[in-house]
PDB file of N, CA and C in Angstrom:
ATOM      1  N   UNK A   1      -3.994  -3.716  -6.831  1.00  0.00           N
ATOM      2  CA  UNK A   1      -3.931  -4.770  -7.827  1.00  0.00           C
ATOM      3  C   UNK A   1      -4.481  -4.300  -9.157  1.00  0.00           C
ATOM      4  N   UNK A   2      -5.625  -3.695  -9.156  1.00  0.00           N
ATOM      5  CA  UNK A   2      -6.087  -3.063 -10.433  1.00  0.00           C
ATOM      6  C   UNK A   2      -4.909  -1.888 -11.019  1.00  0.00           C
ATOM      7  N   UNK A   3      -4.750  -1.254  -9.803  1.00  0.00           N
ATOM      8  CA  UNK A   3      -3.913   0.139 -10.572  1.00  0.00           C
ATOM      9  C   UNK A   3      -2.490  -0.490 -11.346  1.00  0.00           C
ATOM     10  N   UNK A   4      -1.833  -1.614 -10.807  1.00  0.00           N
ATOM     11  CA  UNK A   4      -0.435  -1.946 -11.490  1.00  0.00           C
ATOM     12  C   UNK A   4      -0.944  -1.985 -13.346  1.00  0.00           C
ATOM     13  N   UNK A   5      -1.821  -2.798 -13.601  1.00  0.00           N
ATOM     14  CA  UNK A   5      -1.934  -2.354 -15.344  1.00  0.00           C
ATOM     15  C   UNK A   5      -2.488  -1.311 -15.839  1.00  0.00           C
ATOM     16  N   UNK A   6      -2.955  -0.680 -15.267  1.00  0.00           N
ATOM     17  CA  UNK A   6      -3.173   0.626 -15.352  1.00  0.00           C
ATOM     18  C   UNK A   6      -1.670   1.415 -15.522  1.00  0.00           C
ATOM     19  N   UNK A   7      -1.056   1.785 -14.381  1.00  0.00           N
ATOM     20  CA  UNK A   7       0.467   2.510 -14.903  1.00  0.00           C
ATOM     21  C   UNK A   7       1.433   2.111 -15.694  1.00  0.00           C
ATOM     22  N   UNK A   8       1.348   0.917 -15.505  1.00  0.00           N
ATOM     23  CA  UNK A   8       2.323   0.265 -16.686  1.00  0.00           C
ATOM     24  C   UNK A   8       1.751   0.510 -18.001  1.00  0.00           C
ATOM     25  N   UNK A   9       0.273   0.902 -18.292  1.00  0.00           N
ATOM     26  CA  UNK A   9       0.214   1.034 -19.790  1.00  0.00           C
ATOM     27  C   UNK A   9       0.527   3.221 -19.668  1.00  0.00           C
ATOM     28  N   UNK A  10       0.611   3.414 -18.576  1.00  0.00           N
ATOM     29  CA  UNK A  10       0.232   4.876 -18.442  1.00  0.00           C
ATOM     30  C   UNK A  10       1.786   4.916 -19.380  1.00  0.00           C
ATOM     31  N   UNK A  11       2.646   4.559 -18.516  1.00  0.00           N
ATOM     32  CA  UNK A  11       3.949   4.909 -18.209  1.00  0.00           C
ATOM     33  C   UNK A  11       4.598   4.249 -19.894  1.00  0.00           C
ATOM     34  N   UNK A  12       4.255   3.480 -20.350  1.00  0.00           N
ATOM     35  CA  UNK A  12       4.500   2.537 -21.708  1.00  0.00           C
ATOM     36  C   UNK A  12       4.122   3.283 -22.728  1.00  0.00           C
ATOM     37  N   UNK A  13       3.095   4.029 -22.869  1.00  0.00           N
ATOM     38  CA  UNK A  13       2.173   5.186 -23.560  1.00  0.00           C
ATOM     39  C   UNK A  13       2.840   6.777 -23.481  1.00  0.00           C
ATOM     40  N   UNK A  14       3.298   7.094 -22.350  1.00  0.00           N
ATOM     41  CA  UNK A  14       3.751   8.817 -22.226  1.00  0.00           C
ATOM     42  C   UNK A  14       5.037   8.332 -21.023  1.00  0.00           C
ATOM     43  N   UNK A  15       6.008   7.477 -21.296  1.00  0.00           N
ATOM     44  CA  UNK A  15       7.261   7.484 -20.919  1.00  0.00           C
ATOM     45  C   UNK A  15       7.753   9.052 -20.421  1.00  0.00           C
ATOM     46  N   UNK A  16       7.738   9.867 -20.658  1.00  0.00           N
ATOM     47  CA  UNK A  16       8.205  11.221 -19.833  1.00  0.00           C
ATOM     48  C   UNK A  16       7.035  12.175 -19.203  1.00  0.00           C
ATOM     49  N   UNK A  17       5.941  11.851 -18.603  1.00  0.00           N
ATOM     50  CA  UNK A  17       5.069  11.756 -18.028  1.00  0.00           C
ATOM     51  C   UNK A  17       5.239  11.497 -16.272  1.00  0.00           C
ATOM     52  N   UNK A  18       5.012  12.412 -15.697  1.00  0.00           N
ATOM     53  CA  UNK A  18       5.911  11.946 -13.939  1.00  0.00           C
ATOM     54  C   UNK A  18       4.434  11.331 -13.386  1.00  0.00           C
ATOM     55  N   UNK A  19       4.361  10.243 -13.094  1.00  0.00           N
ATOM     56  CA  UNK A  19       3.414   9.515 -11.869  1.00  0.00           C
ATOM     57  C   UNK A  19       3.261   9.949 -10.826  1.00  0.00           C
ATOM     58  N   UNK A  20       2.521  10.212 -10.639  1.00  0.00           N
ATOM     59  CA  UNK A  20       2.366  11.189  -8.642  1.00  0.00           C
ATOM     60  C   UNK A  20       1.568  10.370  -8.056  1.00  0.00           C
ATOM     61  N   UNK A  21       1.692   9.680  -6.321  1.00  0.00           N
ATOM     62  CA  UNK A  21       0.926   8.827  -5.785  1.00  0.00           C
ATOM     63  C   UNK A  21       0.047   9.065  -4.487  1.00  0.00           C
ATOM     64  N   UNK A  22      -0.654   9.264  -3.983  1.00  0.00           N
ATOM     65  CA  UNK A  22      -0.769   9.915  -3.094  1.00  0.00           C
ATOM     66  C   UNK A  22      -0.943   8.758  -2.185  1.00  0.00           C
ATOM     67  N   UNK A  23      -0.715   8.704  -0.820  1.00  0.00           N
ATOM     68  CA  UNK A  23      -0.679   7.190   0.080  1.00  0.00           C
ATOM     69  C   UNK A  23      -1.097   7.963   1.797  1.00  0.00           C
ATOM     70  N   UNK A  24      -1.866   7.416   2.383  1.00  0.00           N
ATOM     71  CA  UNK A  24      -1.623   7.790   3.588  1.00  0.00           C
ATOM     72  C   UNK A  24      -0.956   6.432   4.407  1.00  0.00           C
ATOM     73  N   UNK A  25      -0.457   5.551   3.423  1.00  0.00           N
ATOM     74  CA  UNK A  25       0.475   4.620   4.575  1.00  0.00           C
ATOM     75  C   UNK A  25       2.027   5.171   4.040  1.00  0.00           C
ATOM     76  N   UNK A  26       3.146   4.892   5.212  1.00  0.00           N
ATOM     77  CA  UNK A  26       4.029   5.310   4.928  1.00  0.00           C
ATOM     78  C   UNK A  26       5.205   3.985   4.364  1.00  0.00           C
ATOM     79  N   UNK A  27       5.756   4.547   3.010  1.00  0.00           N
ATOM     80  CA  UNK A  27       6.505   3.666   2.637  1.00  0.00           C
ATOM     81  C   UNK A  27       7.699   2.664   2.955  1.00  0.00           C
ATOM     82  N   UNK A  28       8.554   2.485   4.159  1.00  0.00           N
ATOM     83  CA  UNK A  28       8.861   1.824   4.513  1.00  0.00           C
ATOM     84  C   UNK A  28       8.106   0.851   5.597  1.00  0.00           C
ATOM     85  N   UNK A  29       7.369   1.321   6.394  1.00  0.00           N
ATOM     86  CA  UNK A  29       6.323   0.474   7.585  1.00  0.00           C
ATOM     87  C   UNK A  29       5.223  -0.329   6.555  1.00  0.00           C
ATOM     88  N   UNK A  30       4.642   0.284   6.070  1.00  0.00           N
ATOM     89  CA  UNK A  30       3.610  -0.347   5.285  1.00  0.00           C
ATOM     90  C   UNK A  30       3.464  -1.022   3.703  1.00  0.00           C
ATOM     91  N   UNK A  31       4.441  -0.493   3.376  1.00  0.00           N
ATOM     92  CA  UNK A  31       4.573  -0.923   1.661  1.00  0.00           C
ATOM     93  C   UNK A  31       5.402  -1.377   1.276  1.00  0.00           C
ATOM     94  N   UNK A  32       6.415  -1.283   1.580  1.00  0.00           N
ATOM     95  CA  UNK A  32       7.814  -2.270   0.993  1.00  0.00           C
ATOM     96  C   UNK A  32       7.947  -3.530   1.894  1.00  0.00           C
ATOM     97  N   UNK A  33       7.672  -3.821   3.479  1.00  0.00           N
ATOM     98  CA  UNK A  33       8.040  -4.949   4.192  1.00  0.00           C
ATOM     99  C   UNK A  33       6.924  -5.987   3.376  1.00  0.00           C
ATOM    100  N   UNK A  34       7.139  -7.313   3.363  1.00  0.00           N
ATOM    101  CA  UNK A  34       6.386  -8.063   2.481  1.00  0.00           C
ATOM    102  C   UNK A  34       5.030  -8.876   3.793  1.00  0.00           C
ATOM    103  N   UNK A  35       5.352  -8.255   5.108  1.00  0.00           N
ATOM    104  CA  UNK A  35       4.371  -8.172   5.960  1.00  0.00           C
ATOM    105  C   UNK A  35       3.794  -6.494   6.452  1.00  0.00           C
ATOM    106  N   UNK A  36       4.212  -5.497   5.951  1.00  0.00           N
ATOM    107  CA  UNK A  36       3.633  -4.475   5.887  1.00  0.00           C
ATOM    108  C   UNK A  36       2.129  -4.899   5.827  1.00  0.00           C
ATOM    109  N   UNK A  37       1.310  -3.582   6.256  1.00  0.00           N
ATOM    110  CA  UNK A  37      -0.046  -3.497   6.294  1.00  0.00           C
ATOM    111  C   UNK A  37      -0.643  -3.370   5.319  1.00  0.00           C
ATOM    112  N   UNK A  38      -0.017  -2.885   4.017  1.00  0.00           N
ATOM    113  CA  UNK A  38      -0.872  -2.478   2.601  1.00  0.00           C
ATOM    114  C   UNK A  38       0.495  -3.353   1.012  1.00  0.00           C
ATOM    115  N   UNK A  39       1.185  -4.144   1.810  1.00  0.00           N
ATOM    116  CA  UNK A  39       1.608  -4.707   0.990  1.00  0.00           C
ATOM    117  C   UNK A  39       1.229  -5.713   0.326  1.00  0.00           C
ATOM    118  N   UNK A  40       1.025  -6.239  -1.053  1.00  0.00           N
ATOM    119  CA  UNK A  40       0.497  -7.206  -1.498  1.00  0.00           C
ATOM    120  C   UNK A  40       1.426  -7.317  -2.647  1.00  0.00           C
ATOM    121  N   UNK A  41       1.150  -8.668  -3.805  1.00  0.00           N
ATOM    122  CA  UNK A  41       2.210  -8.869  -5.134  1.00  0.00           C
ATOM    123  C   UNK A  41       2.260  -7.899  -5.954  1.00  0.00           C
ATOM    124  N   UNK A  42       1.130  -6.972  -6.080  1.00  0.00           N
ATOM    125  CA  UNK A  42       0.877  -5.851  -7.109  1.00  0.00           C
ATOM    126  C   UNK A  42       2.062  -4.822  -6.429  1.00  0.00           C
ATOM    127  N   UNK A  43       1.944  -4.528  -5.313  1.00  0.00           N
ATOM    128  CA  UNK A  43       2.947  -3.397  -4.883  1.00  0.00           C
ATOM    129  C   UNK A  43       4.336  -3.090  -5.030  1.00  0.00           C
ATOM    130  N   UNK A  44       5.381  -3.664  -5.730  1.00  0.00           N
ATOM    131  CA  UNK A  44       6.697  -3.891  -6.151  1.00  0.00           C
ATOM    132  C   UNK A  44       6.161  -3.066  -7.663  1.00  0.00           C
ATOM    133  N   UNK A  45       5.660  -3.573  -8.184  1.00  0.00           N
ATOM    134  CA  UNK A  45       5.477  -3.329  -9.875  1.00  0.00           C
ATOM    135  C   UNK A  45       4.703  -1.826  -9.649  1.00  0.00           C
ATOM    136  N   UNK A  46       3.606  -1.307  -8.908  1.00  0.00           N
ATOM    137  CA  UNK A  46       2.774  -0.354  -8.812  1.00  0.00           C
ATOM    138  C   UNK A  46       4.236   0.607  -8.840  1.00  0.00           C
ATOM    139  N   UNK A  47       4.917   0.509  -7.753  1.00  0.00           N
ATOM    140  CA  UNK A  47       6.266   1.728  -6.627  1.00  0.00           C
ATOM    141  C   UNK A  47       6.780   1.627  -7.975  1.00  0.00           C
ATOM    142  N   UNK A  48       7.487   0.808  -9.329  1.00  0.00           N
ATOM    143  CA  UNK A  48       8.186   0.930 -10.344  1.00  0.00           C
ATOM    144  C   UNK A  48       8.001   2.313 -10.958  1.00  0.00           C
ATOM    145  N   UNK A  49       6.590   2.227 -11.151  1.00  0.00           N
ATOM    146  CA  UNK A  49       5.770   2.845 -12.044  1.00  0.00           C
ATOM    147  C   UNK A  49       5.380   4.556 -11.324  1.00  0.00           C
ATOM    148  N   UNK A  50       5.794   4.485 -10.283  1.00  0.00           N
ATOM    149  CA  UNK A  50       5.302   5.561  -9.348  1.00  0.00           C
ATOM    150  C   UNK A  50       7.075   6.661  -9.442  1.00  0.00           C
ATOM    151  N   UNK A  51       6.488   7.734  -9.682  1.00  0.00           N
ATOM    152  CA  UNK A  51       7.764   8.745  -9.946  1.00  0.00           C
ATOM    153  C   UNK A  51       7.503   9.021  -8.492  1.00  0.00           C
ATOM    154  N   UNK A  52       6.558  10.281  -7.811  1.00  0.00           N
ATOM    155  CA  UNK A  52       6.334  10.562  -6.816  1.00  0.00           C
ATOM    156  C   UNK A  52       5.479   9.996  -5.863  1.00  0.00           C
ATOM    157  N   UNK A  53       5.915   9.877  -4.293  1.00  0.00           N
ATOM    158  CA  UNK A  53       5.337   9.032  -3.668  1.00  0.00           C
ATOM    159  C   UNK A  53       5.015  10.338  -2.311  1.00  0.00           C
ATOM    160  N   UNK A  54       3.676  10.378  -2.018  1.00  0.00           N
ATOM    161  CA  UNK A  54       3.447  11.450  -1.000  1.00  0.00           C
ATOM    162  C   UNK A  54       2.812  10.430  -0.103  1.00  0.00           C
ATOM    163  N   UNK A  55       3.377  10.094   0.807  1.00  0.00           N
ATOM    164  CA  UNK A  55       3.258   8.740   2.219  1.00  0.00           C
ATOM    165  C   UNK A  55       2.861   9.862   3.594  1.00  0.00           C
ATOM    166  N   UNK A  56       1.897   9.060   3.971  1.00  0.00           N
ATOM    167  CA  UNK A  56       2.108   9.099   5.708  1.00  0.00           C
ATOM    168  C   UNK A  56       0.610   9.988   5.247  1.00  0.00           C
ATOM    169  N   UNK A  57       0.030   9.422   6.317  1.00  0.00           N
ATOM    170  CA  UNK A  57      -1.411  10.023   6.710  1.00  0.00           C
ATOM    171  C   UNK A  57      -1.024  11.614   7.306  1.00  0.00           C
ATOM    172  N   UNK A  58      -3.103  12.001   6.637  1.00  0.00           N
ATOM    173  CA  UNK A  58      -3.369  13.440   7.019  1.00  0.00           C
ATOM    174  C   UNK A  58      -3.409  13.792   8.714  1.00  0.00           C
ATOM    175  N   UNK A  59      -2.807  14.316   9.265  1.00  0.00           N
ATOM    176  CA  UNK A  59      -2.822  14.786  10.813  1.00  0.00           C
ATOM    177  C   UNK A  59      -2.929  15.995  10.608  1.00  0.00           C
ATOM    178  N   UNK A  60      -4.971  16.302  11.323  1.00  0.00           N
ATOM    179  CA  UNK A  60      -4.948  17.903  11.270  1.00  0.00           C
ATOM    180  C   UNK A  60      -4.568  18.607  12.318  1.00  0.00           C
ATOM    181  N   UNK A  61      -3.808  18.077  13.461  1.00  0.00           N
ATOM    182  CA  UNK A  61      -2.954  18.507  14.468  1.00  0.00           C
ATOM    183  C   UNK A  61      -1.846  18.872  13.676  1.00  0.00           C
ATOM    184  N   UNK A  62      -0.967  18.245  12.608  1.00  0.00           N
ATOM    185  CA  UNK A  62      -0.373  19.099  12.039  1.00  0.00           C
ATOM    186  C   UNK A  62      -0.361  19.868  10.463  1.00  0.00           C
ATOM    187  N   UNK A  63      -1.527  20.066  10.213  1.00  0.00           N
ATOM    188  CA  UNK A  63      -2.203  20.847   8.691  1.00  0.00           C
ATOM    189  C   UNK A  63      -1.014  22.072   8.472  1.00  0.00           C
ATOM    190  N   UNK A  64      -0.895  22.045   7.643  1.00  0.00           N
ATOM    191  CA  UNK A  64       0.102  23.493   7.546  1.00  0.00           C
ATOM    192  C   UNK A  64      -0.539  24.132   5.758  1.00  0.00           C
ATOM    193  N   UNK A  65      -1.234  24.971   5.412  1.00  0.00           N
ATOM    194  CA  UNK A  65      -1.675  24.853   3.964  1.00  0.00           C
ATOM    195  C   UNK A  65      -0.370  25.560   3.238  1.00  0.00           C
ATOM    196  N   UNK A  66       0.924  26.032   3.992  1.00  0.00           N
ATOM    197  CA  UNK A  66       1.932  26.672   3.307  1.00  0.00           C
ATOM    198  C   UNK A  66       2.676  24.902   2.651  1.00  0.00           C
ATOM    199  N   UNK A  67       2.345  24.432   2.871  1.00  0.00           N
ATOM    200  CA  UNK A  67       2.942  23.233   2.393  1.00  0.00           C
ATOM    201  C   UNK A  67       2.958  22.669   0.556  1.00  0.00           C
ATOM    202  N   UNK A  68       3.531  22.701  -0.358  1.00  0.00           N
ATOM    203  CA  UNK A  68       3.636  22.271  -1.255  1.00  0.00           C
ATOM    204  C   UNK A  68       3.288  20.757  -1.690  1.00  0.00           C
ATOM    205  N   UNK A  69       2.047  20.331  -1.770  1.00  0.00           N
ATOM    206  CA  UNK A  69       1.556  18.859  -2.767  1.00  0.00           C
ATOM    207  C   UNK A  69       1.896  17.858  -1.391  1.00  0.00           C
ATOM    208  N   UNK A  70       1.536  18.844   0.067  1.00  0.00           N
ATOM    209  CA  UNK A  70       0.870  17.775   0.924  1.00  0.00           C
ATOM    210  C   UNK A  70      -0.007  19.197   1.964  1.00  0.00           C
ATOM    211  N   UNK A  71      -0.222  17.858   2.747  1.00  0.00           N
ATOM    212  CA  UNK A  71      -1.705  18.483   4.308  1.00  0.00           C
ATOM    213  C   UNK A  71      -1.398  19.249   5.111  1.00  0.00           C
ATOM    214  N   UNK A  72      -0.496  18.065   5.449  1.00  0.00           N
ATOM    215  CA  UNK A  72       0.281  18.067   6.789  1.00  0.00           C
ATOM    216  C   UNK A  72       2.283  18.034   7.031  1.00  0.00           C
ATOM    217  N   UNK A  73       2.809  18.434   8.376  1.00  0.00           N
ATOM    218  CA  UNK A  73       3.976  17.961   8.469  1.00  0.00           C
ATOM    219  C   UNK A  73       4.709  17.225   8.189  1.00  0.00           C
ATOM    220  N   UNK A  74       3.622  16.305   8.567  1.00  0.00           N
ATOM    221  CA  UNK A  74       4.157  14.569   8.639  1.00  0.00           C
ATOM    222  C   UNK A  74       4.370  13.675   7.697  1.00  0.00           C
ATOM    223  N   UNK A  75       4.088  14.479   6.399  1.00  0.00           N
ATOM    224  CA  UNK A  75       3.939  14.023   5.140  1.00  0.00           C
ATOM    225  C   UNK A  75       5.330  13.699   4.475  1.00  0.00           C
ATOM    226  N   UNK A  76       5.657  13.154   3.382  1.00  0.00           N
ATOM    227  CA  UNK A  76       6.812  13.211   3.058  1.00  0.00           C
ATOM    228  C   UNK A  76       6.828  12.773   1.049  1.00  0.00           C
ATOM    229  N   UNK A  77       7.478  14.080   0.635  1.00  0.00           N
ATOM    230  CA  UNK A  77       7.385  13.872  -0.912  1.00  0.00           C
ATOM    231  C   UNK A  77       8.395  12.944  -1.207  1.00  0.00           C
ATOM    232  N   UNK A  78       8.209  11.869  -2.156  1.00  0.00           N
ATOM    233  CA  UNK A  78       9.893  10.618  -2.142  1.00  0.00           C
ATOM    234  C   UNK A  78       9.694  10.238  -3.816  1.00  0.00           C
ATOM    235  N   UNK A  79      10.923  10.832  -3.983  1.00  0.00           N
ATOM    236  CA  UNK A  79      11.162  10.652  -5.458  1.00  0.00           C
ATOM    237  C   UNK A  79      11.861   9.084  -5.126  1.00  0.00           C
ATOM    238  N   UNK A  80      10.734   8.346  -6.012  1.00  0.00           N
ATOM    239  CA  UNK A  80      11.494   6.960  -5.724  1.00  0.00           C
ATOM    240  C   UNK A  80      11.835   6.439  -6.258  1.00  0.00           C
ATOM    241  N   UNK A  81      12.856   6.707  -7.425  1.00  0.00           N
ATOM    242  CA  UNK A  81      13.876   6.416  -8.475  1.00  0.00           C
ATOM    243  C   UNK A  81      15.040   6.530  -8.044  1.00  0.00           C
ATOM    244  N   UNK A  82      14.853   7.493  -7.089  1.00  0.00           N
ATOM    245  CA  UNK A  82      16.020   7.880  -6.267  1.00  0.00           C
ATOM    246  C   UNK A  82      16.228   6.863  -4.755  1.00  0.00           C
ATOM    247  N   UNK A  83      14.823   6.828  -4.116  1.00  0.00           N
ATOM    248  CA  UNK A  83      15.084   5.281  -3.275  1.00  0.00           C
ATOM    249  C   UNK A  83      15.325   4.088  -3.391  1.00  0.00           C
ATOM    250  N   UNK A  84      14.417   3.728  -4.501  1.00  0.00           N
ATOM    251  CA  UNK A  84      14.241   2.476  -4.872  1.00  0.00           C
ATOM    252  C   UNK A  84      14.914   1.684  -6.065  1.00  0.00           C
ATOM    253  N   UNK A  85      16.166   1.687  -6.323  1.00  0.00           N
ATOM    254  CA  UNK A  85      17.137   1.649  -6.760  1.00  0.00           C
ATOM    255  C   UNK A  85      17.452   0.257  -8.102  1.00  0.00           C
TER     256      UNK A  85
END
């Protein structure tokens, strides 16, 4: 709830500026259903504002450090301009 005016002035201020998010809930189970676990009114407007979305919790059963801007396997980078339509 705090962060949505926060990016909206980020993003209003340096328009070609990429947003990077880091989440350990994963974006369809937890953030977009409007009974998801971490969904609330701020979260529609926050995902606008969000270029990159790195979802899904750290599992150090699967850590890999060859990994690029995540932990683990299970992770998933989501350009969401491209999902969220």
């Amino acid at each position: 709830r705090v962060l949505a005016p926060f990016l909206r002035k980020v993003k209003e201020t340096y328009p070609a500026k990429t947003i990077w998010c880091y989440t350990g809930y994963v974006l369809e189970k937890d953030l977009l259903p409007e009974d998801g676990r971490k969904h609330c009114e701020a979260t529609g407007e926050m995902l606008k504002y969000i270029d990159i979305l790195v979802d899904g919790p750290f599992i150090e059963e699967q850590k890999n450090i060859s990994l690029k801007f995540r932990g683990s396997e299970n992770q998933r980078i989501l350009k969401l301009k491209e999902i969220l339509l």
